[in-house]
Protein backbone atom coordinates (compact mmCIF):
# COMPACT_ATOMS: atom_id res chain seq x y z
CA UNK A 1 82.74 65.93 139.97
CA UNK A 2 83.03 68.53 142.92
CA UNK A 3 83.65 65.70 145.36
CA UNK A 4 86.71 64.13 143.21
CA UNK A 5 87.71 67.52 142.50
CA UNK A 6 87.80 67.66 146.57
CA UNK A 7 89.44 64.42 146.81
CA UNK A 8 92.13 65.00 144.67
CA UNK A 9 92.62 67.98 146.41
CA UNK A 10 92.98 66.77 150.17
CA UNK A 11 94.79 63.56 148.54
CA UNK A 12 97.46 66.17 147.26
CA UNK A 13 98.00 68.07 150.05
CA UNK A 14 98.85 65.02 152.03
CA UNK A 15 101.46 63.64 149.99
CA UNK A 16 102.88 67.31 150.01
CA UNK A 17 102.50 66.79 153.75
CA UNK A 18 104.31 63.48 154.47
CA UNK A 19 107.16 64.84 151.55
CA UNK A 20 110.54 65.12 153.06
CA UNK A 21 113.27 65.50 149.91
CA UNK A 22 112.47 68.66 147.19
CA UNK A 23 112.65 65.58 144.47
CA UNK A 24 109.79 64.46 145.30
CA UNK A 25 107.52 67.62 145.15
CA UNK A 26 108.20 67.49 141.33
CA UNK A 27 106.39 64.04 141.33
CA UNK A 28 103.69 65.38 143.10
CA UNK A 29 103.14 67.70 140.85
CA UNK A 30 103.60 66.09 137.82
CA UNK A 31 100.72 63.43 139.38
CA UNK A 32 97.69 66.17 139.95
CA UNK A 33 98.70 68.94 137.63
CA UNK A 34 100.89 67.60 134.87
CA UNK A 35 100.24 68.76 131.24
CA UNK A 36 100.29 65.09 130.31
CA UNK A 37 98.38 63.01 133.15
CA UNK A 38 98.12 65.06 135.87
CA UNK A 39 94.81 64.18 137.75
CA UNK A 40 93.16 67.77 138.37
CA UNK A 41 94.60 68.44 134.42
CA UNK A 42 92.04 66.04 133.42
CA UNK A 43 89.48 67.50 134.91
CA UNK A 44 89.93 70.70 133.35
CA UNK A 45 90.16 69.18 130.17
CA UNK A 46 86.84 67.45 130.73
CA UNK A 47 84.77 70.67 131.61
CA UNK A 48 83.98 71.41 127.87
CA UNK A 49 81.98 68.05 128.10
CA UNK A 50 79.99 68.38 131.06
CA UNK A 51 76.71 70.60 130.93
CA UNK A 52 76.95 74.21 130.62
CA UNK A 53 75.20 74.81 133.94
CA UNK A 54 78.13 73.05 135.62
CA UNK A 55 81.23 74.29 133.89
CA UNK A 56 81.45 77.62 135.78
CA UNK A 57 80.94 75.96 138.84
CA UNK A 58 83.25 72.50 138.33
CA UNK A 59 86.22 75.12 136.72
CA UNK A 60 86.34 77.14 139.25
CA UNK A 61 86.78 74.33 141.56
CA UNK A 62 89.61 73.33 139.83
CA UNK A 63 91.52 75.78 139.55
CA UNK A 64 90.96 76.87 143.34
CA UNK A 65 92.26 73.45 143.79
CA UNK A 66 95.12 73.87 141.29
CA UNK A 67 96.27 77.01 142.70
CA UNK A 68 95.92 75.86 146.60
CA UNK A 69 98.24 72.64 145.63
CA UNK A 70 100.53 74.78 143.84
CA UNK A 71 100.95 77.25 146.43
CA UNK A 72 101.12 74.07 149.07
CA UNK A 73 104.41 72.91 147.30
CA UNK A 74 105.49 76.07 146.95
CA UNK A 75 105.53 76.75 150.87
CA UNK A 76 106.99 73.77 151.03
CA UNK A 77 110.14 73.75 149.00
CA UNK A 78 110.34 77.05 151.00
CA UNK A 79 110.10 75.13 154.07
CA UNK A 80 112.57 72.50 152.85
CA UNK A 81 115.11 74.71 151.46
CA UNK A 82 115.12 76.57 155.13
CA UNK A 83 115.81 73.00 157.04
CA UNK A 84 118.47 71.76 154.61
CA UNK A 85 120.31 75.41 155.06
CA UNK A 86 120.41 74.85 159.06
């Protein structure tokens, strides 16, 4: 679980990478941390199933991962917003 937790991670912070149009930032997110199907949203979902030795562990993970994508496309829009201006 901790390596696809990891995976989803870089994977996310590459296609925030390569983005070049605000639209598609939306997608991104939407694709790892959707309410509906987002990727690491799963995850989180999942923790009440795995043992309770792992939980702490697997969640907190997760949400460092959540919080490092959000604040990703956050800079980015940022960034974005600055070239579109110039």
């Amino acid at each position: 679980m901790e390596i696809k937790i990891k995976q989803i991670q870089n994977n996310a912070l590459k296609e925030i990478k390569e983005v070049k149009e605000v639209d598609f930032l939306e997608a991104i997110w939407r694709k790892y941390l959707g309410r509906q199907d987002g990727r690491l949203t799963k995850i989180l979902r999942g923790i009440k199933n795995l043992p309770d030795d792992q939980r702490p562990k697997v969640g907190y993970l997760a949400n460092q991962a959540r919080n490092k994508i959000e604040k990703e496309i956050e800079r980015k829009k940022h960034q974005l917003a600055i070239h579109r201006s110039q």
